[in-house]
Protein backbone atom coordinates (compact mmCIF):
# COMPACT_ATOMS: atom_id res chain seq x y z
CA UNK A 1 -10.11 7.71 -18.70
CA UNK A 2 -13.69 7.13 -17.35
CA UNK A 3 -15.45 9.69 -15.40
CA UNK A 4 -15.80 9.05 -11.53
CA UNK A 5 -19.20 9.58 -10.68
CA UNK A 6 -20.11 11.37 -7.31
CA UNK A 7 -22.79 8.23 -6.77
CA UNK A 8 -19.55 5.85 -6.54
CA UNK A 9 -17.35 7.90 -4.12
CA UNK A 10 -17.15 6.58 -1.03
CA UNK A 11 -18.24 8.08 1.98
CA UNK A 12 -15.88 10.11 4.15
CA UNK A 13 -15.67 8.62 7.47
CA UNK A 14 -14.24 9.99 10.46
CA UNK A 15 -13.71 6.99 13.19
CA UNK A 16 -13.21 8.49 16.49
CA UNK A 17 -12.35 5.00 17.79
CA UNK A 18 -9.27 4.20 19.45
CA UNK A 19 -7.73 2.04 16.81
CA UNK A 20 -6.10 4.56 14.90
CA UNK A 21 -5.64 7.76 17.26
CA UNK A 22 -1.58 8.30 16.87
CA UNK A 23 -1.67 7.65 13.10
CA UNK A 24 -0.55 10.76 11.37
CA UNK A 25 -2.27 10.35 8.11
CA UNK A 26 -5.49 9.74 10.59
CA UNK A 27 -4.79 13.04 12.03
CA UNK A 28 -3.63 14.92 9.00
CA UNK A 29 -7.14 13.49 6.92
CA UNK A 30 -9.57 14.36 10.10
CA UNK A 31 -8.25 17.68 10.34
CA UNK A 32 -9.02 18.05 5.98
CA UNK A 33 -12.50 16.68 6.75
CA UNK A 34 -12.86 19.06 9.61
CA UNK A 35 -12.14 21.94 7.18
CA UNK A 36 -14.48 20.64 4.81
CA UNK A 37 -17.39 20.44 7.28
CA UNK A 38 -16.91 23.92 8.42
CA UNK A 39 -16.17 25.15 4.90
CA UNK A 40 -19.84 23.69 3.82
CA UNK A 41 -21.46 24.85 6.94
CA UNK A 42 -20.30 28.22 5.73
CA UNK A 43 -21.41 28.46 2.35
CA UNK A 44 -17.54 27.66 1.18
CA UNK A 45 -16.84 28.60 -2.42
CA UNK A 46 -15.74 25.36 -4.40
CA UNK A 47 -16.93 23.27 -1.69
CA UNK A 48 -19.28 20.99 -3.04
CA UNK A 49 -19.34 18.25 -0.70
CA UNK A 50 -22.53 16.40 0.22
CA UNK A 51 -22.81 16.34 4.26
CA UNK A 52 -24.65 13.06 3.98
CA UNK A 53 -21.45 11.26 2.33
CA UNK A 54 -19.83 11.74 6.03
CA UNK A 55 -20.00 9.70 8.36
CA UNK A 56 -19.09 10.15 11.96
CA UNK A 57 -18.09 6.83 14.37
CA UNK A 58 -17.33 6.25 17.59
CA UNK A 59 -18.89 5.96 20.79
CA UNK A 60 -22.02 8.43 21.87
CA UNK A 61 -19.97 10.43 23.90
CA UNK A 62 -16.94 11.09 21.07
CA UNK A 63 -19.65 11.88 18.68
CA UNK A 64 -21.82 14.15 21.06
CA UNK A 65 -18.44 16.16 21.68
CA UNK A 66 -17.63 16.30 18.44
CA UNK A 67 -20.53 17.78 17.59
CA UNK A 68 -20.59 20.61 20.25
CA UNK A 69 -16.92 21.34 19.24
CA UNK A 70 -17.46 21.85 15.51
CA UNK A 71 -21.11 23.41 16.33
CA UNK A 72 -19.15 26.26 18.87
CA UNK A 73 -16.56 26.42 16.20
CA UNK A 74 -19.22 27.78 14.02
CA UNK A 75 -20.77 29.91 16.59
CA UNK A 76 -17.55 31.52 17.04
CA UNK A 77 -16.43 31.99 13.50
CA UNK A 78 -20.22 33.68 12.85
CA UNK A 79 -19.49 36.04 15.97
CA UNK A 80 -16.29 37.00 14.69
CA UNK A 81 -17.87 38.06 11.17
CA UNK A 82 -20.78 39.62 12.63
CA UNK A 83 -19.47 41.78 16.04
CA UNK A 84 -15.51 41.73 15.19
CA UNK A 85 -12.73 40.13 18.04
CA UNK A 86 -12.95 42.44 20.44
CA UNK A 87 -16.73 42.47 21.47
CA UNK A 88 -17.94 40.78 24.27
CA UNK A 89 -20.40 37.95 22.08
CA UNK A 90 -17.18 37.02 20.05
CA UNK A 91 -15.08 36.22 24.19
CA UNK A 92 -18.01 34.78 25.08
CA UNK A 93 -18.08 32.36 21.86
CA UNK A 94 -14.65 31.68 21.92
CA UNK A 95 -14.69 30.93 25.53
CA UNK A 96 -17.66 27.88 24.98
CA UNK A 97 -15.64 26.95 21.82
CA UNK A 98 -12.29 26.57 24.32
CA UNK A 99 -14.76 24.40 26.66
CA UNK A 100 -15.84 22.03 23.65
CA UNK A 101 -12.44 21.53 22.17
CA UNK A 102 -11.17 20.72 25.45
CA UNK A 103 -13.89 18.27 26.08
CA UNK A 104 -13.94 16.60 23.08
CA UNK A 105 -9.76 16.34 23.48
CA UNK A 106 -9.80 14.98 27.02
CA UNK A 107 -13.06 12.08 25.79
CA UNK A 108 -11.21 11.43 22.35
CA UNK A 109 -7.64 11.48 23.25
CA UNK A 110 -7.59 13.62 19.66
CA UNK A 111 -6.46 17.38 19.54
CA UNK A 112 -8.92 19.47 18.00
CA UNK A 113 -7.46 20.60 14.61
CA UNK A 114 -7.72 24.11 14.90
CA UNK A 115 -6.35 26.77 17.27
């Protein structure tokens, strides 16, 4: 069996076009990919994905929301950590975070993968 080097994987893509929104493997693989982001973002332990390799498509607009959703995802998972769920940064956080993820659902048609 020959070794698979990480120079011949292909990139991950997530296509936030509307060919394939209702498509449950779609779904099922943007919400791994999702995971994996945040899991690098964070420092994850056995996560060692190269950002570069993804690649993000769609319109400006999907993208830009996309962004803001994982980015306040982040925000609030760092607030939790640092002040605990009951203090008024982590609301606050989770409050923008509710904002993005509804944006980004109601411009992509796509539920955000994490509650």
């Amino acid at each position: 069996m020959e070794n698979l080097n990480e120079d011949e994987l292909a990139p991950a893509v997530i296509d936030l076009t509307n060919g394939n929104k209702l498509d449950e493997s779609f779904l099922r693989m943007f919400g791994f990919w999702t995971k994996k982001i945040l899991q690098h973002m964070f420092g994850g332990t056995g996560s060692s994905i190269d950002v570069s390799q993804f690649q993000i498509k769609g319109n400006k607009s999907d993208v830009s929301a996309f962004a803001k959703a994982i980015g306040n995802e982040k925000k609030y998972m760092d607030s939790i950590r640092k002040f605990g769920l009951d203090n008024p940064k982590t609301f606050k956080n989770k409050s923008k975070l509710e904002r993005a993820t509804g944006d980004f659902t109601r411009k992509t048609g796509l539920k955000w993968p994490f509650k």
